[in-house]
Protein backbone atom coordinates (compact mmCIF):
# COMPACT_ATOMS: atom_id res chain seq x y z
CA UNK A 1 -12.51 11.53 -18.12
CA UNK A 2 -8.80 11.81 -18.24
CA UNK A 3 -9.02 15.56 -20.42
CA UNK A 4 -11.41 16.55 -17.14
CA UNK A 5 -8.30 15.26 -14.63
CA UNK A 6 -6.13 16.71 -16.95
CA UNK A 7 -7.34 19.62 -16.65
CA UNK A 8 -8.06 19.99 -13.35
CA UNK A 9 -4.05 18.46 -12.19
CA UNK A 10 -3.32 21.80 -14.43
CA UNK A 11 -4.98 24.22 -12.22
CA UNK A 12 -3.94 22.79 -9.14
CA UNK A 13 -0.40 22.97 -10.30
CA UNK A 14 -0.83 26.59 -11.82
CA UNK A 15 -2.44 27.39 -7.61
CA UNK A 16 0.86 25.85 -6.55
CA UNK A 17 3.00 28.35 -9.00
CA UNK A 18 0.76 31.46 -9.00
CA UNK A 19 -0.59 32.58 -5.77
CA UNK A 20 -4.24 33.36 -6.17
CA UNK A 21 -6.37 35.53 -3.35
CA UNK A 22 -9.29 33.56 -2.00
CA UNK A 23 -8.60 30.18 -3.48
CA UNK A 24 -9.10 27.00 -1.47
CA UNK A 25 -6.27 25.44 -3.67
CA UNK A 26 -3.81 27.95 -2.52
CA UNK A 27 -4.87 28.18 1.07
CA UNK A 28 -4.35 23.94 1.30
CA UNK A 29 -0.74 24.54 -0.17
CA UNK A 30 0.13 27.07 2.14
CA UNK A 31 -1.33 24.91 5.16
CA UNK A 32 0.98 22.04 3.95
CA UNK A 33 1.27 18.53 3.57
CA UNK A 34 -0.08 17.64 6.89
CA UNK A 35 -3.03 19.84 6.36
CA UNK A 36 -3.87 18.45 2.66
CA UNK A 37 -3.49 14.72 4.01
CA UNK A 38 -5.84 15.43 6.52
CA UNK A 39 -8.12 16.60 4.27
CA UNK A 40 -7.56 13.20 1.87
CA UNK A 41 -8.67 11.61 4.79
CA UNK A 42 -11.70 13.46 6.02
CA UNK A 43 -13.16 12.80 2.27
CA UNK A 44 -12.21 9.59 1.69
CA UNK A 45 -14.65 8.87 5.21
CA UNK A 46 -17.10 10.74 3.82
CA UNK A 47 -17.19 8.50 0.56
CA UNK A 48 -17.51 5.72 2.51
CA UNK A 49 -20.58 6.93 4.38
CA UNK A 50 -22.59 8.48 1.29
CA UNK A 51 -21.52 4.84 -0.52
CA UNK A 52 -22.94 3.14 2.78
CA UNK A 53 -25.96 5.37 2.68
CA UNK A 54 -26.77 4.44 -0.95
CA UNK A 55 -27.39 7.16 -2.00
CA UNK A 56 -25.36 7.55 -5.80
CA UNK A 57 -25.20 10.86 -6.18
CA UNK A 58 -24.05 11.93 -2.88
CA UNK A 59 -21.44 9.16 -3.05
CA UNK A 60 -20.26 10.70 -6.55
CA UNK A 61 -20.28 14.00 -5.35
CA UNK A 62 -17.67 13.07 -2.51
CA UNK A 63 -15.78 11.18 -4.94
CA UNK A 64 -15.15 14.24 -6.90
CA UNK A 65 -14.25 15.84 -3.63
CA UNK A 66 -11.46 12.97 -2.69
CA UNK A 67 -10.68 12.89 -6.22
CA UNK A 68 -9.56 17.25 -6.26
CA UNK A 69 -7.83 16.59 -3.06
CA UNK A 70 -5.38 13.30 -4.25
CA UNK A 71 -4.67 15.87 -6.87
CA UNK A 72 -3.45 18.38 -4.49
CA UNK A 73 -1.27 15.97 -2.87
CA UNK A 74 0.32 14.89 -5.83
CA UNK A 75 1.18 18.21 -6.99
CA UNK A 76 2.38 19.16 -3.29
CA UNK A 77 4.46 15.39 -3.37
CA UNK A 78 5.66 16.07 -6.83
CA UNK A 79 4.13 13.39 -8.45
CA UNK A 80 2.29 13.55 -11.59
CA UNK A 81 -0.57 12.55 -13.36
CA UNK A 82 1.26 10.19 -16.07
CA UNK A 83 3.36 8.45 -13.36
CA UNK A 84 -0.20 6.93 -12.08
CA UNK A 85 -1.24 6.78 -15.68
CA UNK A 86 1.38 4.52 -16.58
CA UNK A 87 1.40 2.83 -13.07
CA UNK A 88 -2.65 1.90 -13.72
CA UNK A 89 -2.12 1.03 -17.37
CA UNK A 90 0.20 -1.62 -16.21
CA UNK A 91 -2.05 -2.90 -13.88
CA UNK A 92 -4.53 -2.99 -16.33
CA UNK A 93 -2.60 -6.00 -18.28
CA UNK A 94 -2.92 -7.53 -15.43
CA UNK A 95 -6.40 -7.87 -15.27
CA UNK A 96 -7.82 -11.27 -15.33
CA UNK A 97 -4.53 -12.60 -13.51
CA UNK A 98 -5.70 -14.32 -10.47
CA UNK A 99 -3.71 -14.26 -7.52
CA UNK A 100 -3.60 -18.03 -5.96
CA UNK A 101 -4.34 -17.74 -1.85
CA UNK A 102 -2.58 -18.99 0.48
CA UNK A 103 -4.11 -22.29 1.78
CA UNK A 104 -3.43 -23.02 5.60
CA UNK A 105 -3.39 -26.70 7.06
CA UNK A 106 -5.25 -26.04 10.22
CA UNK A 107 -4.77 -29.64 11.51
CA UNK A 108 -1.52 -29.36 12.08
């Protein structure tokens, strides 16, 4: 999976560099930030309705769309794909860890 993002964080950041005619990629970085947020939004809705619709691979399908357009952002914000690597592998030694809740006293 991570060769695939890899990958994929590669061309977005080559669209960024070299200006290509026609490409979505470019056309989102010359729109902006604003524009490219917008569009993290408008996917990560749609997620949610093909996940409430049950339907698995619709709900992949818009993953991979929310998935390509994160990417963009980071490239646009300057962040990269091992700084959320390492950020999720330390999370991940955190697994198991529970969190204790906060218990109110409702009688007083």
């Amino acid at each position: 999976m991570m060769d695939v993002m890899e990958g994929l964080y590669q061309v977005v950041r080559e669209r960024k560099e070299e200006k290509r005619e026609g490409s979505y990629t470019c056309y989102l970085f010359e729109q902006g930030l604003d524009k490219i947020l917008k569009k993290c939004g408008e996917e990560c809705s749609e997620v949610i309705i093909a996940a409430k619709n049950g339907k698995n691979e619709d709900t992949a399908n818009e993953i991979c769309d929310l998935i390509y357009h994160l990417l963009v952002m980071m490239v646009e914000s300057g962040i990269s794909l091992e700084e959320v690597e390492e950020i999720l592998a330390e999370r991940r030694q955190k697994i198991g860890n529970l969190k204790k809740f906060h218990v109110s006293d409702h009688n007083t």
